[in-house]
PDB file of N, CA and C in Angstrom:
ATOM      1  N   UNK A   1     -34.132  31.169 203.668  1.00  0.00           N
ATOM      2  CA  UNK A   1     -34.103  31.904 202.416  1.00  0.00           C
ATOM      3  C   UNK A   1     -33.809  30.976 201.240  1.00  0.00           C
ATOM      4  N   UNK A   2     -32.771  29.590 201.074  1.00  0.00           N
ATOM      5  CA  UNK A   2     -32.354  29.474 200.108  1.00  0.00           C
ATOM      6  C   UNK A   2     -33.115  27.951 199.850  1.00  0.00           C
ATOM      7  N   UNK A   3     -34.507  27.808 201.294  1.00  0.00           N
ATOM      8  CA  UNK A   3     -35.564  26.665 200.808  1.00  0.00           C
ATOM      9  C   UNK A   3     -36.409  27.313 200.204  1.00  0.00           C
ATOM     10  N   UNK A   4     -36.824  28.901 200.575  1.00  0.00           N
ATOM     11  CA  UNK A   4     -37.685  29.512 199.898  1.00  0.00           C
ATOM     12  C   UNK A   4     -37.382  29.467 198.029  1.00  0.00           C
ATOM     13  N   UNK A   5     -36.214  29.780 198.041  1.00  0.00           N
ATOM     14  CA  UNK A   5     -35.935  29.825 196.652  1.00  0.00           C
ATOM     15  C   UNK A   5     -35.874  28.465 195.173  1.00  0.00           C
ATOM     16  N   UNK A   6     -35.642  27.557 196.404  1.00  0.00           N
ATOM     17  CA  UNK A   6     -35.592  26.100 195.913  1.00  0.00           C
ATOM     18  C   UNK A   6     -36.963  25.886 195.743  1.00  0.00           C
ATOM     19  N   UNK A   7     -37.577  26.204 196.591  1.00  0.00           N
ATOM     20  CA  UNK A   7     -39.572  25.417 196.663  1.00  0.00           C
ATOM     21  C   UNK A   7     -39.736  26.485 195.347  1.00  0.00           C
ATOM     22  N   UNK A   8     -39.489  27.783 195.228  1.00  0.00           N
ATOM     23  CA  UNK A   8     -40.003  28.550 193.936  1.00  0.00           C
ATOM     24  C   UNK A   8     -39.777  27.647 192.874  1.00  0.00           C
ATOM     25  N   UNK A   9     -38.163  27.451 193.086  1.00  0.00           N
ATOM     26  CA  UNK A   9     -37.414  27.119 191.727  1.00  0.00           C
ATOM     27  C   UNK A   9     -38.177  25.312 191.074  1.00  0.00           C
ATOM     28  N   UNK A  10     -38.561  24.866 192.138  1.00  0.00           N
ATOM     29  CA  UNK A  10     -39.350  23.522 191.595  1.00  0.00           C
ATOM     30  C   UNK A  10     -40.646  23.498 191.401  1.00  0.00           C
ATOM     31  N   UNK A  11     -41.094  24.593 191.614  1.00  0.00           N
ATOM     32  CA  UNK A  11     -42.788  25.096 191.502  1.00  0.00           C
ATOM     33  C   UNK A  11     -42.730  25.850 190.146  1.00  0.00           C
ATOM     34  N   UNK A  12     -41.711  26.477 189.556  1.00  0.00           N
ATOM     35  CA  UNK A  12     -41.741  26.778 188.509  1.00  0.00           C
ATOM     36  C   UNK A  12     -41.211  25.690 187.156  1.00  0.00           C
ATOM     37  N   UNK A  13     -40.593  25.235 187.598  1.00  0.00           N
ATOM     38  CA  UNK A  13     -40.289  23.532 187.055  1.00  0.00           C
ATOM     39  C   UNK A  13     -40.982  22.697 186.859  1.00  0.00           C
ATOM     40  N   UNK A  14     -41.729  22.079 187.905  1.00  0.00           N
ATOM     41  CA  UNK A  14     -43.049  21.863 187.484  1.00  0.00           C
ATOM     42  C   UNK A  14     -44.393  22.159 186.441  1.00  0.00           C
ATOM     43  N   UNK A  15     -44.776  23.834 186.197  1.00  0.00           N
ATOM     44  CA  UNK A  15     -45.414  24.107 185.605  1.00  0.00           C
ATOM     45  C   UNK A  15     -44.932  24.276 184.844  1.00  0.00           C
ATOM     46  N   UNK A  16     -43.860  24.489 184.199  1.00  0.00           N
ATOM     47  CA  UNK A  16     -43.461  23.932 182.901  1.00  0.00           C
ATOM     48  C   UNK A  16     -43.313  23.084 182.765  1.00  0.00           C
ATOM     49  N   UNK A  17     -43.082  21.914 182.689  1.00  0.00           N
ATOM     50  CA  UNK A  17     -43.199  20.507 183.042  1.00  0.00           C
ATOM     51  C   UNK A  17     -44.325  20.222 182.332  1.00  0.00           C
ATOM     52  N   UNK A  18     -45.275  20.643 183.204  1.00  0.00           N
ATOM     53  CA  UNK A  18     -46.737  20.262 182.920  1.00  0.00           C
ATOM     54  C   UNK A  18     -47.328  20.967 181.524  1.00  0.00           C
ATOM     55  N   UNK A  19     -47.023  22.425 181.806  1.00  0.00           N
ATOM     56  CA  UNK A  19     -47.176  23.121 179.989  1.00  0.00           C
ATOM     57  C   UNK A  19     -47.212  22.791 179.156  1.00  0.00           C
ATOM     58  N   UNK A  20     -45.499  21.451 179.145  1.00  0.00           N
ATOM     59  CA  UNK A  20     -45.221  21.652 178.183  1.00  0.00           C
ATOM     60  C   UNK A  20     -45.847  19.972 177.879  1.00  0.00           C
ATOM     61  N   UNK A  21     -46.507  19.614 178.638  1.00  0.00           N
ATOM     62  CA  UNK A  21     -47.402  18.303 178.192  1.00  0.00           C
ATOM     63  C   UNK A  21     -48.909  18.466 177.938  1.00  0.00           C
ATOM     64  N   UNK A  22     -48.992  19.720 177.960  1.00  0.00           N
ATOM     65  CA  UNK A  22     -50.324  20.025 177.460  1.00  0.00           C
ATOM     66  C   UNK A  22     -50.538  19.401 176.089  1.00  0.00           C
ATOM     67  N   UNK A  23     -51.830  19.068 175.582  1.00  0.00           N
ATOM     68  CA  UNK A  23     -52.044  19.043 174.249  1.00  0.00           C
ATOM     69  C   UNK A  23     -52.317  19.728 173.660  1.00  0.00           C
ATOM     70  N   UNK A  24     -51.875  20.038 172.358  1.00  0.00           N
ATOM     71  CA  UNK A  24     -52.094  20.837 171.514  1.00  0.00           C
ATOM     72  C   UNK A  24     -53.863  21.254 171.173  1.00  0.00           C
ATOM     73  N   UNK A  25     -54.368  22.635 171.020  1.00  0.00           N
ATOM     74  CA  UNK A  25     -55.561  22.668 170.054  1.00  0.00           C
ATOM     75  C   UNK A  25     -55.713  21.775 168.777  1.00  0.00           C
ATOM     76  N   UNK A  26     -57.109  21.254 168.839  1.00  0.00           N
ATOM     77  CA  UNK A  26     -56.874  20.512 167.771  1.00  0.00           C
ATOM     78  C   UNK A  26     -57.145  21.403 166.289  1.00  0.00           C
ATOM     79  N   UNK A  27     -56.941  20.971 164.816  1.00  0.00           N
ATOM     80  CA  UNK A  27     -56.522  21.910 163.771  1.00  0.00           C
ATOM     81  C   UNK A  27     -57.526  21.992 163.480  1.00  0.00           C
ATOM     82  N   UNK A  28     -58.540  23.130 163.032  1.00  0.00           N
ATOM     83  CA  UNK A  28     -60.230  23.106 162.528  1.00  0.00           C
ATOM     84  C   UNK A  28     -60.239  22.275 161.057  1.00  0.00           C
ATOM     85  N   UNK A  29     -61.046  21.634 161.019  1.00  0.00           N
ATOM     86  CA  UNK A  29     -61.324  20.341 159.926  1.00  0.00           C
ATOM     87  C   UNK A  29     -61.779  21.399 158.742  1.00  0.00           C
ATOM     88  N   UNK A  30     -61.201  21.877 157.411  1.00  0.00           N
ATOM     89  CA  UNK A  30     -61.875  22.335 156.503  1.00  0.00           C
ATOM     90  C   UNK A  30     -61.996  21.406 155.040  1.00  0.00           C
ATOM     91  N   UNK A  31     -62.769  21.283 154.670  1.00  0.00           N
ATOM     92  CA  UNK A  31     -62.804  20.890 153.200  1.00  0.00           C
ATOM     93  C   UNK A  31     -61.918  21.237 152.501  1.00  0.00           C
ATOM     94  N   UNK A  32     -61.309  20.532 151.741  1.00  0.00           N
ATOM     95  CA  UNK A  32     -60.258  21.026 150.255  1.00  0.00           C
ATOM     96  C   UNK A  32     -60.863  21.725 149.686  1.00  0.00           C
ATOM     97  N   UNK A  33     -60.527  22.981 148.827  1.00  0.00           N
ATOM     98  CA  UNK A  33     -61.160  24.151 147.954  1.00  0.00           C
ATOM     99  C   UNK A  33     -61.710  22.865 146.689  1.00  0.00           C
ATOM    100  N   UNK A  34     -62.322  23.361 146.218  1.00  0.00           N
ATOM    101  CA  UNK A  34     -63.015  22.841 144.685  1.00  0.00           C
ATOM    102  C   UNK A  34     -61.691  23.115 144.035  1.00  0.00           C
ATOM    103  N   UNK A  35     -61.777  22.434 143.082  1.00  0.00           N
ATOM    104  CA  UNK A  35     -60.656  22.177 141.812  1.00  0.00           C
ATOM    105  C   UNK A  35     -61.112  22.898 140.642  1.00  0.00           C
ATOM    106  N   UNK A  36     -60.629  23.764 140.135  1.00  0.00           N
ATOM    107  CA  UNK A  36     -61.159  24.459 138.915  1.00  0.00           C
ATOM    108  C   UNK A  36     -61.482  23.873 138.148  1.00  0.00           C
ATOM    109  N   UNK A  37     -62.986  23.565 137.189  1.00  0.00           N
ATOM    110  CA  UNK A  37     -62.805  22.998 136.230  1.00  0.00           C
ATOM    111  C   UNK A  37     -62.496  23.295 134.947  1.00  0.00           C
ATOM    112  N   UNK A  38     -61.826  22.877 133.922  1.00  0.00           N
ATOM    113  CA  UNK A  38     -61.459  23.773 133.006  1.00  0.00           C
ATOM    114  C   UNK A  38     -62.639  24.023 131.689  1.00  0.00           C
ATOM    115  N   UNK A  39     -62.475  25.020 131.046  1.00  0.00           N
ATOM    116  CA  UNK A  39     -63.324  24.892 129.949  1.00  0.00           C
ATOM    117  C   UNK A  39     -63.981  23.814 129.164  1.00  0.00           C
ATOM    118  N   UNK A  40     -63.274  23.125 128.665  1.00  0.00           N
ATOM    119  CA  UNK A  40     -64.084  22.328 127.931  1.00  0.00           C
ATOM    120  C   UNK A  40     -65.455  21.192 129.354  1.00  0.00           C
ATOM    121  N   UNK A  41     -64.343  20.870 130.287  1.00  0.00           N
ATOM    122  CA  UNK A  41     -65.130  20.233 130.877  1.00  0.00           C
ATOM    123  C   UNK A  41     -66.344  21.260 131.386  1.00  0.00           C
ATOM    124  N   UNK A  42     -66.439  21.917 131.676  1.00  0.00           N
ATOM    125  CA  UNK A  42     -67.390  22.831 132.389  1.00  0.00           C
ATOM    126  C   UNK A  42     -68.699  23.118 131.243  1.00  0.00           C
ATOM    127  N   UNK A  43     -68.078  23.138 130.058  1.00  0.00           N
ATOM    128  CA  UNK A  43     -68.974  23.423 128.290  1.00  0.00           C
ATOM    129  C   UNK A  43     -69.859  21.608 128.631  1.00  0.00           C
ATOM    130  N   UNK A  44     -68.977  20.602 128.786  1.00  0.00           N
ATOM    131  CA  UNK A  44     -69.420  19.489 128.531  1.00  0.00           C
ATOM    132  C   UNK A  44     -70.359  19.080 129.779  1.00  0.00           C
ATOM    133  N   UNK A  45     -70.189  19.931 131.024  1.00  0.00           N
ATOM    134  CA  UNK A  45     -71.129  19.063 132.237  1.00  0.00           C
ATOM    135  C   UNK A  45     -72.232  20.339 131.901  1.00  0.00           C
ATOM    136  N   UNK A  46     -71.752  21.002 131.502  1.00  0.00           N
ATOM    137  CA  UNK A  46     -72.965  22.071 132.051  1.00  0.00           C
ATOM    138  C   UNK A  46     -73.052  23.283 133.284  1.00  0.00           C
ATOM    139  N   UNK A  47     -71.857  22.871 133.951  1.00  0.00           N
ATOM    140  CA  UNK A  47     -71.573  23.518 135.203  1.00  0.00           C
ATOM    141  C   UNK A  47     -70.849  24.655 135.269  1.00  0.00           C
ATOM    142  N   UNK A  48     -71.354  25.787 135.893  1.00  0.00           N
ATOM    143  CA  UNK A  48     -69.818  26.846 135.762  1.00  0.00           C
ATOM    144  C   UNK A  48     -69.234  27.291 137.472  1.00  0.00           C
ATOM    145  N   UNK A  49     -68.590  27.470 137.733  1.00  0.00           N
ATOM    146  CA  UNK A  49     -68.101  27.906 138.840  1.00  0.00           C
ATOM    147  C   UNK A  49     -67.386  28.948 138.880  1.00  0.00           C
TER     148      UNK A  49
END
């Protein structure tokens, strides 16, 4: 009974163990938002957003 409980208790030790060396998901790559441009510049390129 108390190898049964030991073999659990290191089988669950283990997989955490191992869990917790998993690697992380990696972070999805997004572009930086556009930068507002302000009035005058936007009058002077021509551009509006």
């Amino acid at each position: 009974m108390l190898t049964r409980v030991t073999r659990g208790l290191v089988a669950l030790g283990l997989t955490l163990a191992i869990a917790a060396c998993a690697t992380a998901p990696a972070a999805s790559i997004q572009p930086p938002p556009m930068k507002q441009l302000d009035a005058k510049t936007q009058l002077e390129s021509g551009r509006r957003y």
